[in-house]
Protein backbone atom coordinates (compact mmCIF):
# COMPACT_ATOMS: atom_id res chain seq x y z
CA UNK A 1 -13.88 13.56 37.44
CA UNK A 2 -17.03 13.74 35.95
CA UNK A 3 -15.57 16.17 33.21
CA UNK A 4 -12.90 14.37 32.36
CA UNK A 5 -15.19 11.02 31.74
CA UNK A 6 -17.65 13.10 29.60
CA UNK A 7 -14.69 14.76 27.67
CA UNK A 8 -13.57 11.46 27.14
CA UNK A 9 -16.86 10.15 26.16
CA UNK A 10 -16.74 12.74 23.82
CA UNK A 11 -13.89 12.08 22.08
CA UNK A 12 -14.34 8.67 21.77
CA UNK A 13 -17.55 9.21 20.20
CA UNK A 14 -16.36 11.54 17.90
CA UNK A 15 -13.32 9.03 17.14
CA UNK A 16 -16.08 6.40 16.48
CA UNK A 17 -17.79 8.79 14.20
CA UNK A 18 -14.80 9.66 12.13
CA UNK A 19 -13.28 6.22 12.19
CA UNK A 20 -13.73 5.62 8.05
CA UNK A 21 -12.14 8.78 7.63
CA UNK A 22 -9.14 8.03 9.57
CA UNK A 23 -9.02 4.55 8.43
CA UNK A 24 -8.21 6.29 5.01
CA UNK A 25 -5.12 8.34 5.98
CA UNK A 26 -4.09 5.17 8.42
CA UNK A 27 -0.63 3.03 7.07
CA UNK A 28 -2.41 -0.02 5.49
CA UNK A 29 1.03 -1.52 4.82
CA UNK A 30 4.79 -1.38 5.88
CA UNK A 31 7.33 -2.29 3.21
CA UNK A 32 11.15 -3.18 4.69
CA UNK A 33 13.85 -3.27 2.07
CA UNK A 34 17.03 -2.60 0.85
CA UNK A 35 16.17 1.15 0.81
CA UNK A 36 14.30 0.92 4.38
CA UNK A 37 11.25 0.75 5.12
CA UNK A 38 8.39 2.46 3.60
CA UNK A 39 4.52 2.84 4.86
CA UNK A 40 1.36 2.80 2.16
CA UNK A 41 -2.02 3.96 3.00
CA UNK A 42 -4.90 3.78 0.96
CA UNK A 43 -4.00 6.64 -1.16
CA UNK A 44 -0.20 5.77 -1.84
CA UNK A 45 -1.33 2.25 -2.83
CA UNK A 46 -3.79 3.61 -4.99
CA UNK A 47 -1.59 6.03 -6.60
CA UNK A 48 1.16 3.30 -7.76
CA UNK A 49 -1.63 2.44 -10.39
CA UNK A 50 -4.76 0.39 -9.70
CA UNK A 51 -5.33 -3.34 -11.56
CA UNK A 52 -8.21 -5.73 -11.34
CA UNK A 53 -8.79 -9.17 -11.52
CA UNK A 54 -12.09 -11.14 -11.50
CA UNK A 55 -11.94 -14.53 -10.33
CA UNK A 56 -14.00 -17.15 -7.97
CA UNK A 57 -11.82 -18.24 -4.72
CA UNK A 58 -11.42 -21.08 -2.62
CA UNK A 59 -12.41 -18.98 0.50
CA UNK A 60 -15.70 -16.90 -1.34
CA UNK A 61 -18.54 -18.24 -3.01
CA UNK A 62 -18.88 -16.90 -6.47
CA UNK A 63 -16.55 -14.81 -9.18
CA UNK A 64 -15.82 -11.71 -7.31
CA UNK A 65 -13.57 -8.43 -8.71
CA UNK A 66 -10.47 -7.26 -7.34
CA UNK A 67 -9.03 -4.24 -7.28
CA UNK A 68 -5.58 -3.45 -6.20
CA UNK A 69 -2.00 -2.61 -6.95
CA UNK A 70 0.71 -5.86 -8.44
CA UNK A 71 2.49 -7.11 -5.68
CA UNK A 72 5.23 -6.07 -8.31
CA UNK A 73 4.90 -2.00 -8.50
CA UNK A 74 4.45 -1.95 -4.63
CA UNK A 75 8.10 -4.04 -4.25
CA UNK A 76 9.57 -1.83 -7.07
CA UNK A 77 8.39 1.06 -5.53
CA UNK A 78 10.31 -0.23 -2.20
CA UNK A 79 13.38 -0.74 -4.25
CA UNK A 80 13.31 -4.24 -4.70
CA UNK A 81 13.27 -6.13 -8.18
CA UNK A 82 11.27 -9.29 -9.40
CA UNK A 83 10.61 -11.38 -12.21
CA UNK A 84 12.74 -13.75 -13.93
CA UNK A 85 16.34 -13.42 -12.81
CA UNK A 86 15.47 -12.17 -9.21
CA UNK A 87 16.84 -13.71 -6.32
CA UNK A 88 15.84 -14.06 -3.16
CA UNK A 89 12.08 -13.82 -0.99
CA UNK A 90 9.53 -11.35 0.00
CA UNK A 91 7.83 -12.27 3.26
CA UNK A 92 4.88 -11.47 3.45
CA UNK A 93 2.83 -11.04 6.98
CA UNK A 94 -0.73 -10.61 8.19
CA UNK A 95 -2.60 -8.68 10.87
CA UNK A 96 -2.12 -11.55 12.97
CA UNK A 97 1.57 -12.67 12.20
CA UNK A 98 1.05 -15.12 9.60
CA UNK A 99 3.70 -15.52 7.14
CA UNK A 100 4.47 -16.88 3.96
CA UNK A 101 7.09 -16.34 1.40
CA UNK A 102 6.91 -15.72 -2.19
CA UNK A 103 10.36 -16.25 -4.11
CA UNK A 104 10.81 -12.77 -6.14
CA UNK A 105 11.58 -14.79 -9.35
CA UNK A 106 7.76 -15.83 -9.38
CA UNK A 107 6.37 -12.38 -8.96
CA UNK A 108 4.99 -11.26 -12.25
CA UNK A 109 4.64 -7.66 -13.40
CA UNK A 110 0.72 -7.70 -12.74
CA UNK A 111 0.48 -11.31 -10.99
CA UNK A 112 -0.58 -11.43 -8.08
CA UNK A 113 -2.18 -8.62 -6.79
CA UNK A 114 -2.53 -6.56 -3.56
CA UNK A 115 -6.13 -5.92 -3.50
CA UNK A 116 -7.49 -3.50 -0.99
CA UNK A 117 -11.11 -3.33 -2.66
CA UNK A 118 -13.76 -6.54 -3.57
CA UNK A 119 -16.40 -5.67 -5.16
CA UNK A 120 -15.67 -2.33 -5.82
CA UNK A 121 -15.78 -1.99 -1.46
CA UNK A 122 -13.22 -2.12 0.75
CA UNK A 123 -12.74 -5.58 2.84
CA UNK A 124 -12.82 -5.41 6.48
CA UNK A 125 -10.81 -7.37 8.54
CA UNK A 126 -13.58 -9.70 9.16
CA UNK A 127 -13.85 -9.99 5.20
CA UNK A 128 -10.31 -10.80 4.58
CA UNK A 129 -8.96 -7.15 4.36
CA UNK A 130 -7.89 -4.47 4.24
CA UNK A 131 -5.36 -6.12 1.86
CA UNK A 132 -5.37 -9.68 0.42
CA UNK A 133 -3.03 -10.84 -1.88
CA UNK A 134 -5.09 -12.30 -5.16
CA UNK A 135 -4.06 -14.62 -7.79
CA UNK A 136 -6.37 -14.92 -11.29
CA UNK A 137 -7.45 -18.24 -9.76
CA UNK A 138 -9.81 -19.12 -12.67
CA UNK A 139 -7.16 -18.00 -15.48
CA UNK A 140 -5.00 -21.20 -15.62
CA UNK A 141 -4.54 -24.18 -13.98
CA UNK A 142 -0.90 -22.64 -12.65
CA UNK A 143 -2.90 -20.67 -9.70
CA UNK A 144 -5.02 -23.16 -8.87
CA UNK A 145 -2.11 -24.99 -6.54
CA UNK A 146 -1.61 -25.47 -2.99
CA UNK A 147 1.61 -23.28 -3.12
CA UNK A 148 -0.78 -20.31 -4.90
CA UNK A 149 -3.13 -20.65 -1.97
CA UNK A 150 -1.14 -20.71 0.95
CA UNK A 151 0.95 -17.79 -0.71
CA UNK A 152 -2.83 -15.75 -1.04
CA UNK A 153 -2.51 -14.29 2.45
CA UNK A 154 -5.68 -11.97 3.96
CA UNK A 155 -5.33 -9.21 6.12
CA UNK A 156 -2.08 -8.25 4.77
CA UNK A 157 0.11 -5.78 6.73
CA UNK A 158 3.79 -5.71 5.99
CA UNK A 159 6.08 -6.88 3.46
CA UNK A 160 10.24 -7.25 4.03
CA UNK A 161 12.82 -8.83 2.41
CA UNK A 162 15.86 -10.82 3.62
CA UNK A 163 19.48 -9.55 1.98
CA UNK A 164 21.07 -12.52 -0.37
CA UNK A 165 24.26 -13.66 0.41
């Protein structure tokens, strides 16, 4: 008994001490489309090409940087088209179940973004992350709407989209 609660002292310590390593290699995001469903982790997102955008928020005091992949090269990577002529929604869902929807028509080739880093560091959960979808806020007056907003969901974990009839 008392070797199995130091061996699992043990590993839980050495869990704990390894945690930002594993956090790395860890699925950050689930994407469900037509082609099925795909998992990201840090490394996949950053591979599909990193943008950045530096902009003040609502929910942050100050301009801050983003970096991150367009919502748009994660989706096409999953199969699914946006832009102009698109039809149909991506839902998008947080850590703790929140959704919103964002028609696929209004998805821009580098607008908005999936950022995974602020600041050039990654965001904990407590700080909105790991992944919070970012619009260019202070660009033009176009993201500075209630619809933008609630569509700039924190703590972003999966992504799916609904067939069109």
């Amino acid at each position: 008994m008392v070797r199995t609660f130091l061996h699992g002292t043990l590993l839980s310590a050495a869990l704990a001490l390894a945690g930002p390593a594993l956090a790395q290699e860890a699925a950050l995001l689930s994407v469900d489309g037509p082609n099925g469903s795909r998992s990201y982790d840090l490394p996949a997102l950053q591979a599909l090409g990193e943008a950045q955008i530096s902009t003040s928020t609502v929910w942050t005091e100050g301009v801050h940087g983003f970096t991150g992949v367009p919502l748009a090269r994660i989706l096409a990577d999953a199969g699914i088209a946006t832009g102009p002529g698109s039809t149909g929604e991506v839902s998008a869902t947080a850590i703790n179940d929140y959704a919103i929807s964002i028609p696929l028509a209004e998805i821009g080739p580098d607008v908005p973004l999936v950022a995974y880093l602020m600041d050039d560091r990654e965001m904990s959960v407590r700080d909105k992350g790991p992944l919070w979808i970012v619009y260019p806020y202070d660009a033009d007056r176009q993201y500075q709407t209630e619809v933008i907003y609630s569509r700039s969901i924190w703590q972003l974990n999966r992504l799916s989209t609904a067939p069109v009839p």
